[in-house]
Protein backbone atom coordinates (compact mmCIF):
# COMPACT_ATOMS: atom_id res chain seq x y z
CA UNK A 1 0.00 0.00 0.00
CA UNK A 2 1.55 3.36 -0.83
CA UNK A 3 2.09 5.96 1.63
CA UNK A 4 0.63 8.35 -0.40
CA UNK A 5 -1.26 8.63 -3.83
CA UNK A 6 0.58 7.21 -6.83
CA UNK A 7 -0.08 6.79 -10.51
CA UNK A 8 0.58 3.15 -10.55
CA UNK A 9 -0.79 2.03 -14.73
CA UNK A 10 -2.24 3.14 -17.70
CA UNK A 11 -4.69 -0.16 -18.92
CA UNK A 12 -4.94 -0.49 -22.44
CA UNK A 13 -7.40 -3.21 -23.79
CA UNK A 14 -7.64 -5.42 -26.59
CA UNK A 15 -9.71 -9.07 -27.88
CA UNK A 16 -5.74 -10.76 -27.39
CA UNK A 17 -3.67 -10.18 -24.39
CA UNK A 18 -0.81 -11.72 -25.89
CA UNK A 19 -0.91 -9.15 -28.99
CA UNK A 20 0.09 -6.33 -26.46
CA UNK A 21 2.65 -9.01 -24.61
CA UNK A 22 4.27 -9.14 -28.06
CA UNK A 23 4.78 -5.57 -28.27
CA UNK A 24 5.47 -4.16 -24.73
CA UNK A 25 7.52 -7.18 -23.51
CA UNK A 26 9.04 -8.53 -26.51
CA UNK A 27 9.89 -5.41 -28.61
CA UNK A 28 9.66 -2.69 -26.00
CA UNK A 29 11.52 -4.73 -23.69
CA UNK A 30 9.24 -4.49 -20.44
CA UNK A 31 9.82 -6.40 -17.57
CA UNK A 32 6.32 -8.77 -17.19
CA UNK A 33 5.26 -8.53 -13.73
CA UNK A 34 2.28 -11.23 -13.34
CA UNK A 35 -1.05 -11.32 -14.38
CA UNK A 36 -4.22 -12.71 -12.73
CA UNK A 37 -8.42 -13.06 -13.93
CA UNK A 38 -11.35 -11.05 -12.47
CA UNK A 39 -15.36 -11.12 -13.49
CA UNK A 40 -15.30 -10.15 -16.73
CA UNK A 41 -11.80 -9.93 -17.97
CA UNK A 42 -7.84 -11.19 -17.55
CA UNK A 43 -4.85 -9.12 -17.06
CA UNK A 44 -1.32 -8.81 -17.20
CA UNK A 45 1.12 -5.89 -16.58
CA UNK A 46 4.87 -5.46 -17.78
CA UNK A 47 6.97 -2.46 -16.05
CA UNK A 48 9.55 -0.61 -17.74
CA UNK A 49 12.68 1.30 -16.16
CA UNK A 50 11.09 4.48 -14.94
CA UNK A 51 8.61 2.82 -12.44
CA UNK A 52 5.66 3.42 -15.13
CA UNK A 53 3.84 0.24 -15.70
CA UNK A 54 0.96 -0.48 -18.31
CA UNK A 55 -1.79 -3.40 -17.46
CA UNK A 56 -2.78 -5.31 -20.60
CA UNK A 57 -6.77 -6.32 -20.62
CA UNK A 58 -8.69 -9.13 -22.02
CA UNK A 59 -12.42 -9.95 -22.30
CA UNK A 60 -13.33 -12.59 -20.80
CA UNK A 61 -15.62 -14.76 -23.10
CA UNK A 62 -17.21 -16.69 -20.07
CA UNK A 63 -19.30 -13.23 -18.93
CA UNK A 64 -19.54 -11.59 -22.77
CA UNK A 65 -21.54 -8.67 -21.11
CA UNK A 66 -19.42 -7.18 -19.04
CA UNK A 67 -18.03 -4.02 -18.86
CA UNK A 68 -14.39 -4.13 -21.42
CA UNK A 69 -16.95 -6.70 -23.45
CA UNK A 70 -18.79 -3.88 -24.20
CA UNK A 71 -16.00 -1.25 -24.04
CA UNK A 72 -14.47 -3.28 -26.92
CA UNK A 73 -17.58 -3.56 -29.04
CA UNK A 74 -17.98 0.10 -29.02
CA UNK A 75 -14.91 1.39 -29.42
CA UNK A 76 -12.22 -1.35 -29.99
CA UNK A 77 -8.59 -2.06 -28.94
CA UNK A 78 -7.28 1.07 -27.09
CA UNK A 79 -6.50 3.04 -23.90
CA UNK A 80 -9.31 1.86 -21.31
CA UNK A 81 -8.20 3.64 -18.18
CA UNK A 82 -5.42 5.29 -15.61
CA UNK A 83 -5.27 3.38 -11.67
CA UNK A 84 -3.87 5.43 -9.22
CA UNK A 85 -2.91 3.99 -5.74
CA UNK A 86 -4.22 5.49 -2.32
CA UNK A 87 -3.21 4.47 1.20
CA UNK A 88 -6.91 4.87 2.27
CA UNK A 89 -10.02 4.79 -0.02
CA UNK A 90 -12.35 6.73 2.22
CA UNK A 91 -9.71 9.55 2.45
CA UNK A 92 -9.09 9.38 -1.42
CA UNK A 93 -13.35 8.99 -2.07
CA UNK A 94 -13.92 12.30 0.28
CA UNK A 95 -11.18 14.69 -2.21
CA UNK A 96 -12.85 13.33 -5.19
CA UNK A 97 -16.13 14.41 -3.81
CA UNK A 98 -14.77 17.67 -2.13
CA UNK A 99 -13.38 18.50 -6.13
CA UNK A 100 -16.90 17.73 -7.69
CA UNK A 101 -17.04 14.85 -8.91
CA UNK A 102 -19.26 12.56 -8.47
CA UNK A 103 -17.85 8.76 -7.18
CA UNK A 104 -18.97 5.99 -9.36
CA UNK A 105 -18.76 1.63 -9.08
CA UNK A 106 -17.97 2.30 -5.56
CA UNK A 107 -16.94 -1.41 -4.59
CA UNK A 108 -14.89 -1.32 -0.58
CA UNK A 109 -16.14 -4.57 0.77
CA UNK A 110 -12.88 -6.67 0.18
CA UNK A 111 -9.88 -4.92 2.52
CA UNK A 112 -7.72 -6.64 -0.51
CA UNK A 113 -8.64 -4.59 -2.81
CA UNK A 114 -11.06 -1.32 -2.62
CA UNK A 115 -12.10 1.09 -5.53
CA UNK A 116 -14.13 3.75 -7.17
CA UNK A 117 -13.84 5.01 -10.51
CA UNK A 118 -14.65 8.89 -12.15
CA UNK A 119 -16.50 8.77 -15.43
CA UNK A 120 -14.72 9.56 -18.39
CA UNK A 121 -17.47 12.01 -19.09
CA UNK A 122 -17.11 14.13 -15.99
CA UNK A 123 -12.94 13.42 -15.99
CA UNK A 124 -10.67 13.66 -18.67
CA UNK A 125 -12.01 11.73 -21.13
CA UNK A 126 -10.72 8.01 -19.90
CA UNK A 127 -11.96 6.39 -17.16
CA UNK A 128 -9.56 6.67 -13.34
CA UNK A 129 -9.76 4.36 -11.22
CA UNK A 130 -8.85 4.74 -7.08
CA UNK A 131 -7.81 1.82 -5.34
CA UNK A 132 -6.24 1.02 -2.53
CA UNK A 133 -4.83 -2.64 -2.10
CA UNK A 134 -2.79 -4.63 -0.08
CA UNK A 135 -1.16 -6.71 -2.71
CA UNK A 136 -0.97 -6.72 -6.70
CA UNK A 137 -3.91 -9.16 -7.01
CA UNK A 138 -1.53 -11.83 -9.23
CA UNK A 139 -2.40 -15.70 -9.92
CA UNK A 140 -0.80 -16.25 -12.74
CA UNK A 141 2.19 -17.85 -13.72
CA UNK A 142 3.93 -16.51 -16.68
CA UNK A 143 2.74 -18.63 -19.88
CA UNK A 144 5.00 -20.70 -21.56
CA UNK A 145 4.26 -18.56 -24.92
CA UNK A 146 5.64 -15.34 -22.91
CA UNK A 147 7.50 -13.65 -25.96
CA UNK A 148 11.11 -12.97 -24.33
CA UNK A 149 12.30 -9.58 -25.38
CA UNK A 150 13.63 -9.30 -28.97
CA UNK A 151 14.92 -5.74 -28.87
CA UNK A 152 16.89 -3.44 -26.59
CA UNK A 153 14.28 -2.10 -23.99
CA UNK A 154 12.71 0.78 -24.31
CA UNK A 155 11.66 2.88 -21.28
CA UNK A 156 8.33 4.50 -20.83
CA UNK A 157 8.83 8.12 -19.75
CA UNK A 158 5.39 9.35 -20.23
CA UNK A 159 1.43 9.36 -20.51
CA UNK A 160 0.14 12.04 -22.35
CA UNK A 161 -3.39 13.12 -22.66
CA UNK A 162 -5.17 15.77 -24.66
CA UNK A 163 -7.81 17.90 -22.03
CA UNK A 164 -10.69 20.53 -23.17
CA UNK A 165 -10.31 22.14 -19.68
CA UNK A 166 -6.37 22.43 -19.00
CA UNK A 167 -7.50 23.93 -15.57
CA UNK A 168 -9.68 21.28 -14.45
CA UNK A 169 -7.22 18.33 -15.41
CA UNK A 170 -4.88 20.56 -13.42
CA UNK A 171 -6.91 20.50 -10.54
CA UNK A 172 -7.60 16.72 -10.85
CA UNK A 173 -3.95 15.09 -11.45
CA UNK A 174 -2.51 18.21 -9.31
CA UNK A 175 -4.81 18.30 -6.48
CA UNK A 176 -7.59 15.68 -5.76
CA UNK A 177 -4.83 12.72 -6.84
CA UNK A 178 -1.62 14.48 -5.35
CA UNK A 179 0.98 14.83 -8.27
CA UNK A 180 3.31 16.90 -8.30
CA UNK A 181 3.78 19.59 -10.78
CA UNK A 182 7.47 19.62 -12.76
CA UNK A 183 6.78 21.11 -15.86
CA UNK A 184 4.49 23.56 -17.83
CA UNK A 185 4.48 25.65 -21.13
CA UNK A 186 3.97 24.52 -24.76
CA UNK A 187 4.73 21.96 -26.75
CA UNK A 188 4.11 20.88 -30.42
CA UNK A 189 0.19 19.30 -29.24
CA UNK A 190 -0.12 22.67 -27.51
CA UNK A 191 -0.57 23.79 -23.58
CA UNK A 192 0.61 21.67 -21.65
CA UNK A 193 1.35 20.70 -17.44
CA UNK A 194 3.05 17.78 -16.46
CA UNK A 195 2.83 15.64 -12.93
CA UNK A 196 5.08 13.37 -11.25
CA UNK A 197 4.05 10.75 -8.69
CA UNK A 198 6.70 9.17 -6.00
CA UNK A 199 6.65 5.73 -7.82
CA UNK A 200 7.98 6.99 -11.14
CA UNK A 201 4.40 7.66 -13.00
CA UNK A 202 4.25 10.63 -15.24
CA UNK A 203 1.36 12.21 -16.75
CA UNK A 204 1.10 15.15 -18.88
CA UNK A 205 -1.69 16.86 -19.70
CA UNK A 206 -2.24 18.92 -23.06
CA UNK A 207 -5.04 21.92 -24.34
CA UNK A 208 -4.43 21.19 -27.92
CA UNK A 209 -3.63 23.82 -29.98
CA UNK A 210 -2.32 22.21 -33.30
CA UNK A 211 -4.74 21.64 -35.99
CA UNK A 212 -3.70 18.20 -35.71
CA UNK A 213 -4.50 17.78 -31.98
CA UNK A 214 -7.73 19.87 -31.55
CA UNK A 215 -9.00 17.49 -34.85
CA UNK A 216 -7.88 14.57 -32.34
CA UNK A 217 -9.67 15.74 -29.26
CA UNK A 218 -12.96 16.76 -31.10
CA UNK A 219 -15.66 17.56 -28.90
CA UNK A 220 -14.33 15.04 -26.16
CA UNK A 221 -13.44 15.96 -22.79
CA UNK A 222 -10.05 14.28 -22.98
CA UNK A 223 -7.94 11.54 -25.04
CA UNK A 224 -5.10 9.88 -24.39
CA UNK A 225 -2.89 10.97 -27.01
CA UNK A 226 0.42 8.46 -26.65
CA UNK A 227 2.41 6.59 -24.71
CA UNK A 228 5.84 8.27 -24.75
CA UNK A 229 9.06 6.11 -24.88
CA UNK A 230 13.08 6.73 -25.05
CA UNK A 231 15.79 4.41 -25.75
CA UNK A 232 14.60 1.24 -27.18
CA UNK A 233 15.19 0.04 -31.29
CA UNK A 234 11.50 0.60 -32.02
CA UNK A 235 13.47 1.32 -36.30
CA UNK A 236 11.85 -1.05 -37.99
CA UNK A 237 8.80 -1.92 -36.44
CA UNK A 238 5.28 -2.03 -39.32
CA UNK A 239 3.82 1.20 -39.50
CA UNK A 240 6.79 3.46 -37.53
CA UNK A 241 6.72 7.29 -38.60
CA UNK A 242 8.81 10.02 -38.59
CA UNK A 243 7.02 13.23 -37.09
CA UNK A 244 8.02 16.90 -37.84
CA UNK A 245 9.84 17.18 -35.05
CA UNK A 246 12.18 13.78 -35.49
CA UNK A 247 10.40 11.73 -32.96
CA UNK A 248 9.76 8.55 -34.00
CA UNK A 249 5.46 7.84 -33.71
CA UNK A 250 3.84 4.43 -34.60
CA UNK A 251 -0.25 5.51 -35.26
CA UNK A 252 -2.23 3.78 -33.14
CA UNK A 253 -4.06 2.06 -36.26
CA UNK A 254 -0.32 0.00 -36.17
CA UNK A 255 -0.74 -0.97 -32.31
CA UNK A 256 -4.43 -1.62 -31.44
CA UNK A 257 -5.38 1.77 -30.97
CA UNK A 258 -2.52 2.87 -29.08
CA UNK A 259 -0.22 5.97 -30.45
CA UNK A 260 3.37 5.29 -29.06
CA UNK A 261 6.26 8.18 -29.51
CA UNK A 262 9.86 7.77 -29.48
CA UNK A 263 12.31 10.38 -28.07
């Protein structure tokens, strides 16, 4: 349990765990930390250098209605949500309140594991779950088809995320879930402010101002715009880009719905 609140994983989703196992552990060169199964859904997560970890989810075909079931019929392989960690779930449930929003799957029955989530709609655009747990929650044993790594690792630095209200993402990452601010100005998306968190997590937060990223955000409240990497040999890889600025960017239509960027 942390001692205070931490940006533990970014969840991205997709009909084939082992898809995203190919990518993040065998060419990104993540370290694979466990996985386990929970109504609805299996998991795994891989960890890279920085601390910054991402949690790879699978429908579960046994309960077809469930919630990434239908998260994957309506929108497909992508970015699902962002978990942060809290030493105590009341304490955590009464800031998100104080800030305005408005709690929702409130589950705290199980010591093990307690959490709530905030609505994409009335967040940023992507769903954040609060829990607080006393362990990681893995039963699995890493599968005998675990890809080993193929390529030199890569380490995720960053999670960025396009915002219509800079301010109020601000308030949310800064504020109600306790990062700390280390950056702030404008980059080539636009506006941004960027947050650190004790266990390595790093989120930045953008107001669009390119032509490219406002067309990106649309009307949405938020979108999580890429997962920002350094080091690594991603050269090569189907689908790799070179942006404007020399960064390296493989479109998320390349890696089931997930932009990744290369510094």
């Amino acid at each position: 349990m942390p001692e205070s609140t931490d940006f533990d994983h970014v969840a991205v989703a997709s009909e084939h765990a082992i898809d995203n196992l190919w990518r993040y552990r065998a060419e990104l060169g993540g370290t694979y930390l466990g996985g386990g199964t929970d109504p609805g859904f299996h998991f795994h997560q891989v960890a890279f250098a920085s601390g910054m970890k991402i949690e790879l989810l699978q429908d579960d075909p046994d309960h077809p209605e469930d919630f990434l079931r239908r998260f994957l019929d309506r929108n497909g392989p992508g970015p699902h949500h962002l978990t942060f960690k809290v030493p105590d779930i009341g304490v955590a449930l009464r800031r998100v309140e104080a800030a305005g929003y408005t709690p929702v799957g409130i589950d705290i029955d199980d010591p093990v594991w307690q959490q709530a989530f905030i609505h994409p709609g009335e967040g940023p655009g992507i769903v954040i779950q609060v829990a607080a747990t006393n362990g990681e929650g893995f039963t699995d044993e890493p599968a005998d088809e675990l890809p080993p790594p193929r390529r030199p690792p890569a380490d995720l630095t960053a999670v960025v995320l396009l915002v219509a209200d800079l301010e109020g993402a601000t308030s949310l990452f800064g504020d109600t879930l306790e990062g700390t601010p280390v950056a702030g100005g404008h980059d080539e998306l636009g506006r941004f402010a960027e947050f650190v968190w004790p266990g390595g997590g790093r989120l930045r937060v953008v107001a669009p101002e390119s032509t490219t990223a406002r067309h990106r955000l649309g009307r949405r409240p938020g979108r999580l715009h890429h997962l920002e990497f350094t080091g690594g040999d991603p050269v090569g890889l189907p689908g790799l880009e070179r942006c404007a600025d020399g960064t390296l960017e493989l479109p998320p239509e390349h890696n089931l719905g997930v932009r990744l960027r290369f510094r």
